[in-house]
Structure formats: structure tokens, C-alpha cells
Protein backbone atom coordinates (compact mmCIF):
# COMPACT_ATOMS: atom_id res chain seq x y z
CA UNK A 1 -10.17 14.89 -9.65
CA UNK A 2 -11.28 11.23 -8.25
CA UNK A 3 -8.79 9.62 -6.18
CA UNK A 4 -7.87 6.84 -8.39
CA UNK A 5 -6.91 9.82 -10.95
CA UNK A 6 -4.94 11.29 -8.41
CA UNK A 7 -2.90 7.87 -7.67
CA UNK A 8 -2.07 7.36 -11.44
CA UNK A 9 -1.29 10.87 -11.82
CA UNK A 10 1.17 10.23 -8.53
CA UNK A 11 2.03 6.84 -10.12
CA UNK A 12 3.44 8.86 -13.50
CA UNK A 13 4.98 11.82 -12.08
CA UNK A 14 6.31 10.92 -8.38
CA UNK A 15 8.86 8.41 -8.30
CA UNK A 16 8.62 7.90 -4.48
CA UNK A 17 5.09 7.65 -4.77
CA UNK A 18 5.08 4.89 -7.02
CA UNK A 19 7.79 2.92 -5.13
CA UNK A 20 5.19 3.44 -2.45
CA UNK A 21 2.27 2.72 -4.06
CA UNK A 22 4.37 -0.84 -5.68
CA UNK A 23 5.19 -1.73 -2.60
CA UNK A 24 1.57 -1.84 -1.01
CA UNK A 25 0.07 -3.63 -3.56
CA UNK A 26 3.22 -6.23 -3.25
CA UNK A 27 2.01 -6.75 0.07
CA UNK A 28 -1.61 -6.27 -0.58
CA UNK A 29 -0.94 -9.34 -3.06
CA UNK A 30 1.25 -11.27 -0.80
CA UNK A 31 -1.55 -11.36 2.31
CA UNK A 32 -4.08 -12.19 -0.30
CA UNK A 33 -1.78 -15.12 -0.25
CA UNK A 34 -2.53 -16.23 3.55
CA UNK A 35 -6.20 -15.26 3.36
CA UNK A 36 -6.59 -18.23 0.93
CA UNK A 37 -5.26 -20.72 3.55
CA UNK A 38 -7.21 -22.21 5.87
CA UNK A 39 -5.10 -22.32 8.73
CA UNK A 40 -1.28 -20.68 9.20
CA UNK A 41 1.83 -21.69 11.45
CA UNK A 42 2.95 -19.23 14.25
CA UNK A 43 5.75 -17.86 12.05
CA UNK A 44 3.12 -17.24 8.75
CA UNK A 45 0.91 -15.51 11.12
CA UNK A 46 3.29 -12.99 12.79
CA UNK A 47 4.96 -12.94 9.04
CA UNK A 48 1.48 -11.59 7.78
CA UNK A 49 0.88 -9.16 11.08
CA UNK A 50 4.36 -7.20 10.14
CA UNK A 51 3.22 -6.94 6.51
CA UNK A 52 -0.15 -5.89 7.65
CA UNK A 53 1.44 -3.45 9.79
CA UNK A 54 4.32 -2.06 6.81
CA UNK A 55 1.59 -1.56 4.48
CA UNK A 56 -0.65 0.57 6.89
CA UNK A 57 2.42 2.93 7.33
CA UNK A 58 3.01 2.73 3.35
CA UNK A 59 -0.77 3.60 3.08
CA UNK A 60 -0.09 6.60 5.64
CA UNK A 61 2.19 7.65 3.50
CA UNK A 62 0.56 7.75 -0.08
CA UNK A 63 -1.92 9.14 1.95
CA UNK A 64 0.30 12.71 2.72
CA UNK A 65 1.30 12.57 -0.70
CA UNK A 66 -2.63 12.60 -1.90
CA UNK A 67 -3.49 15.16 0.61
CA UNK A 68 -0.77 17.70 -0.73
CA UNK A 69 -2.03 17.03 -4.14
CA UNK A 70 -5.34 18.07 -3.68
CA UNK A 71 -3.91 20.95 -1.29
CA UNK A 72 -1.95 21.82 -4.13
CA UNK A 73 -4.38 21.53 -7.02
């Protein structure tokens, strides 16, 4: 199984994964946001380092739940 089938299948049958999974692409969405911008203030920019830096942990995360997936498969 590809790992986009293995995220939907996550999506549909782990709750916590798709909280997860929601909340990434929330802030994958929400830095796509500053990348359109030319220039940001100080507060945008450290504003869009702590998102950068939640959504690596939240794709650590889905990652472990992947992983045990395909352990488990």
C-alpha cells in the first residue's frame, strides 16, 4: 500500500490521526498564506517559525502512526 493510501486509510479509521493530519494541513494552508507576501513584520515572521516548527512535530507524529501501520500490515 502507497503512502497516500495509508493516510486516508489513517484519515477513516484513526481519529487521532486525522486530528493530526487536519491540523497540518491547517498550518500547511496558513504558511502558504505568508509565502504569498512579499515581505512580513517581526511578529508574522516568528508567528510563521512556531507554525513551521508545530507542524514538523505534527508531521513526526503521523509519521509513528504510518510506520506502525506498515509494521502492522
Amino acid at each position: 500500500m502507497d503512502r497516500t493510501a495509508i493516510i486516508e486509510k489513517l484519515r477513516s479509521d484513526n481519529i487521532e490521526f486525522k486530528r493530526i493530519h487536519d491540523k497540518h494541513q491547517s498550518y500547511e494552508r496558513e504558511l502558504e498564506g505568508f509565502h504569498n507576501r512579499l515581505h512580513l513584520s517581526t511578529e508574522e515572521e516568528i508567528h510563521a517559525k512556531e507554525i513551521k516548527k508545530n507542524k514538523l512535530m505534527l508531521k513526526d507524529k503521523m509519521e509513528v502512526f504510518i510506520s506502525k501501520y506498515r509494521t502492522d500490515s
